[in-house]
Protein backbone atom coordinates (compact mmCIF):
# COMPACT_ATOMS: atom_id res chain seq x y z
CA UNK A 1 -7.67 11.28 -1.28
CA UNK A 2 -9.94 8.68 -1.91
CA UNK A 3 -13.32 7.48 -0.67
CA UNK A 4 -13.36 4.44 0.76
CA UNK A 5 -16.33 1.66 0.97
CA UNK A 6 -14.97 1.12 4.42
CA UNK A 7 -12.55 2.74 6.35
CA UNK A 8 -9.16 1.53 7.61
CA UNK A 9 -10.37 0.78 11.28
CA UNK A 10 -13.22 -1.55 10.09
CA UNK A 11 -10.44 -4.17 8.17
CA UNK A 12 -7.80 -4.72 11.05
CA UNK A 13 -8.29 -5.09 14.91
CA UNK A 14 -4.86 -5.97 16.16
CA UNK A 15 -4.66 -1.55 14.77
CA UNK A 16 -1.76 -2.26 12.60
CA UNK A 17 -1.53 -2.17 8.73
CA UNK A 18 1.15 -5.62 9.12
CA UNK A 19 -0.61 -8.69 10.47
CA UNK A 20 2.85 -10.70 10.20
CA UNK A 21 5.98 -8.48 9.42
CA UNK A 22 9.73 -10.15 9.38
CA UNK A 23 10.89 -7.07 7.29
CA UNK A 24 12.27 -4.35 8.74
CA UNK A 25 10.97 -1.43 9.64
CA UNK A 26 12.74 2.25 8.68
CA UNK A 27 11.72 5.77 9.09
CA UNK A 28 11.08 8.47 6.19
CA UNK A 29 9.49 12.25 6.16
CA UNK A 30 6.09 12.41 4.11
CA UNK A 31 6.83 14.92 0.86
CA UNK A 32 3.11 16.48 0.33
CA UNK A 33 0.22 15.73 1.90
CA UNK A 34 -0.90 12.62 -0.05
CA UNK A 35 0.19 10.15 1.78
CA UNK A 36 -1.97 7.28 3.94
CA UNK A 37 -1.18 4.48 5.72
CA UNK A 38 -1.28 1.26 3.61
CA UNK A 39 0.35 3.33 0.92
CA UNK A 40 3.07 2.03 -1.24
CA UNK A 41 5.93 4.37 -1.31
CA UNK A 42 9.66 4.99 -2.62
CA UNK A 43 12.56 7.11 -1.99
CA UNK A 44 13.34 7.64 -5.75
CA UNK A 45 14.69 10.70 -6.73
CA UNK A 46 13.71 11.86 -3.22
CA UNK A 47 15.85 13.40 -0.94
CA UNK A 48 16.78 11.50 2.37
CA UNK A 49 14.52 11.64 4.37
CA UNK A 50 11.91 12.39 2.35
CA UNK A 51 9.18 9.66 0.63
CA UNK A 52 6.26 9.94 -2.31
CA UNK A 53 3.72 7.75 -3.35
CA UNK A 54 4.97 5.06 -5.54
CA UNK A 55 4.24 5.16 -9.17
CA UNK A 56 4.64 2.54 -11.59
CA UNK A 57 7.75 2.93 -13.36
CA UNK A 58 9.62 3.38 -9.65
CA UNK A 59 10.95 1.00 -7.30
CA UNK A 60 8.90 0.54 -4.03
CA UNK A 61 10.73 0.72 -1.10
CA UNK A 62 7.75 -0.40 1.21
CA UNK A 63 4.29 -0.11 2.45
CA UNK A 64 3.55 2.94 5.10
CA UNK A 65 3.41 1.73 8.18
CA UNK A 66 2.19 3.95 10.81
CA UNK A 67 3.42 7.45 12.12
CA UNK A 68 7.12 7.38 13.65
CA UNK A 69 5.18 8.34 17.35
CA UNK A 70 3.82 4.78 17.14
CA UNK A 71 0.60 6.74 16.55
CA UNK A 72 -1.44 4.22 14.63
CA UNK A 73 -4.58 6.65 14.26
CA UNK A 74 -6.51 3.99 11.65
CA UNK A 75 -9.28 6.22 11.20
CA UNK A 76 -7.33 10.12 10.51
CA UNK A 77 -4.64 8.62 8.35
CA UNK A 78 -6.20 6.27 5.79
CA UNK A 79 -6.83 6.45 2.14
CA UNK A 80 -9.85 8.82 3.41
CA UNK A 81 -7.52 11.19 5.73
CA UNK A 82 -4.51 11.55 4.25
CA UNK A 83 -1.21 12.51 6.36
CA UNK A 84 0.25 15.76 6.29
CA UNK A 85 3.53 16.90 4.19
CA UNK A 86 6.59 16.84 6.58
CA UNK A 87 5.31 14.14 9.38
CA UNK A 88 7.72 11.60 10.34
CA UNK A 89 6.58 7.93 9.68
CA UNK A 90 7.78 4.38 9.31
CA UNK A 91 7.47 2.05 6.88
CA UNK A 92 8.70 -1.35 5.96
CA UNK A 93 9.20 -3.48 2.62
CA UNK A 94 7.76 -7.05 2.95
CA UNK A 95 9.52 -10.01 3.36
CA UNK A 96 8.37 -13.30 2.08
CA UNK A 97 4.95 -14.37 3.82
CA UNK A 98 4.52 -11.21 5.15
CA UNK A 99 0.93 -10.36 5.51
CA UNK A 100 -0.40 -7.05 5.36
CA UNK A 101 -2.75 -4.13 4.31
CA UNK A 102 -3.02 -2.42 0.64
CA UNK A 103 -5.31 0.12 -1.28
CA UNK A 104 -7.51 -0.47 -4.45
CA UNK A 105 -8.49 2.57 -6.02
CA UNK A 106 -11.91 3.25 -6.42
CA UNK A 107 -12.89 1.08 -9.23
CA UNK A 108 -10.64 -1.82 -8.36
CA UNK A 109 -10.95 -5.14 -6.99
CA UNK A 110 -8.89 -8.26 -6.99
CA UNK A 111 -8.94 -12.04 -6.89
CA UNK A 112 -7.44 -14.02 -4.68
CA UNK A 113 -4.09 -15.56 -5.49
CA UNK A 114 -3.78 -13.13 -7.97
CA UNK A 115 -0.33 -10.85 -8.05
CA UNK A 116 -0.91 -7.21 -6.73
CA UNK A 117 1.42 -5.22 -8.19
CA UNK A 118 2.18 -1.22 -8.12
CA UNK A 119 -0.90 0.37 -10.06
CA UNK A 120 -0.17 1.53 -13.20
CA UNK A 121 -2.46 4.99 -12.95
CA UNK A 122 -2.56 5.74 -9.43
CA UNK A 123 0.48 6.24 -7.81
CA UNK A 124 0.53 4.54 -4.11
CA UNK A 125 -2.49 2.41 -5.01
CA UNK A 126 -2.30 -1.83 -5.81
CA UNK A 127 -3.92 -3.78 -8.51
CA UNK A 128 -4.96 -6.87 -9.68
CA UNK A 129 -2.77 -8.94 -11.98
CA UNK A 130 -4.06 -12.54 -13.33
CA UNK A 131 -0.75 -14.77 -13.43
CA UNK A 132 -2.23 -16.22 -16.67
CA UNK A 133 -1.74 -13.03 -18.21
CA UNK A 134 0.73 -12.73 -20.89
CA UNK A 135 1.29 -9.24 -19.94
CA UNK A 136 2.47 -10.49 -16.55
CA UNK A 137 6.30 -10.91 -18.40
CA UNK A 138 6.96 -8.07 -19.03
CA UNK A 139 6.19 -6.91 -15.22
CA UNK A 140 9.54 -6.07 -13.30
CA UNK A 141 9.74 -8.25 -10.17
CA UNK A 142 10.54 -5.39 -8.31
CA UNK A 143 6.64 -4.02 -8.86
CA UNK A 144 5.28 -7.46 -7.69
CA UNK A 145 4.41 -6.47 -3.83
CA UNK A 146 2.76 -10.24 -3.25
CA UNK A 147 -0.58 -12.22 -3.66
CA UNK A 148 -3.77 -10.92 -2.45
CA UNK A 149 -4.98 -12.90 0.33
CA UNK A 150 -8.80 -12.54 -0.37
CA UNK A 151 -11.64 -11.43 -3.37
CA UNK A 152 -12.64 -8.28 -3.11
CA UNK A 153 -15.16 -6.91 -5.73
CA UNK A 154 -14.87 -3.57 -6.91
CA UNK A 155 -17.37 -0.83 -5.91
CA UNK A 156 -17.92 2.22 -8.07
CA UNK A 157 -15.87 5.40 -6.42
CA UNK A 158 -14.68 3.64 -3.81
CA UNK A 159 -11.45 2.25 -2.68
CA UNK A 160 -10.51 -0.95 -0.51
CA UNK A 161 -8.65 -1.49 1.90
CA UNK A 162 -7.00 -5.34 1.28
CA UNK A 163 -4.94 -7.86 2.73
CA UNK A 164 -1.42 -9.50 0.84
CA UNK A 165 0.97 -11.68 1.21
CA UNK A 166 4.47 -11.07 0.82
CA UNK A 167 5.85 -13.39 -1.84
């Protein structure tokens, strides 16, 4: 769990972590309670149904979605209030120009039209990657998750919640 600068209800309206979503949508069992919605998750070396929090070296399969009851409680299930182990949710791995909703740790912030790729310390978390980087080569495609859609400076202990396009 993380604190957030603002919580999950305060950055979308429409209630939904996907603003524009052509990819499809699955459904997966959380595996520990560490889970939120915006998260960025994989099935690797789980077993079916069951989903963890993405870490770096894994392949993403998509970004948590809301609870399989269509429950989209913004405020109980974000970074802040994390979903319990064994609840039933869907998620769905973006399509080009998708648009939706990602974590920064606390400590992170981002540029836009910068890359956000799987964070490298935190699993489930995105960060900021400069495509001027030289470092940026030797980043497997399958960790790019899109472009961030908006600046958003970093605040000391504090995550945010941020919006990316599919690319």
């Amino acid at each position: 769990m993380v604190t957030l600068n603002e919580r999950l209800t305060a950055k979308t309206s429409q209630g939904g972590i996907f603003r524009r979503r052509r990819g499809q949508k699955l459904s997966a069992k959380t595996k520990g309670a560490t889970q939120f919605l915006g998260a960025v998750i994989t099935l690797h070396e789980e077993t079916a149904p069951d989903c963890a929090l993405c870490v770096y070296d894994e392949v993403p399969a998509g970004i948590l979605m809301e609870l399989a009851d269509d429950a989209t409680d913004l405020f109980n299930n974000d970074a802040e209030g994390l979903i319990d182990d064994n609840i039933n949710i869907k998620y769905a791995n973006p399509s080009k120009d998708d648009e939706f909703l990602a974590c920064l740790y606390a400590n992170y912030g981002c540029v836009k039209e910068h890359i956000c790729v799987v964070n490298d310390k935190n699993p489930g978390y995105v960060q900021d990657m400069d495509a001027d980087e030289e470092s940026i080569a030797a980043v497997p495609p399958f960790r790019i998750l899109g472009k961030f859609m908006e600046t958003i400076t970093k605040v000391n202990d504090k995550g945010r919640y941020v919006w990316v396009k599919a690319i």
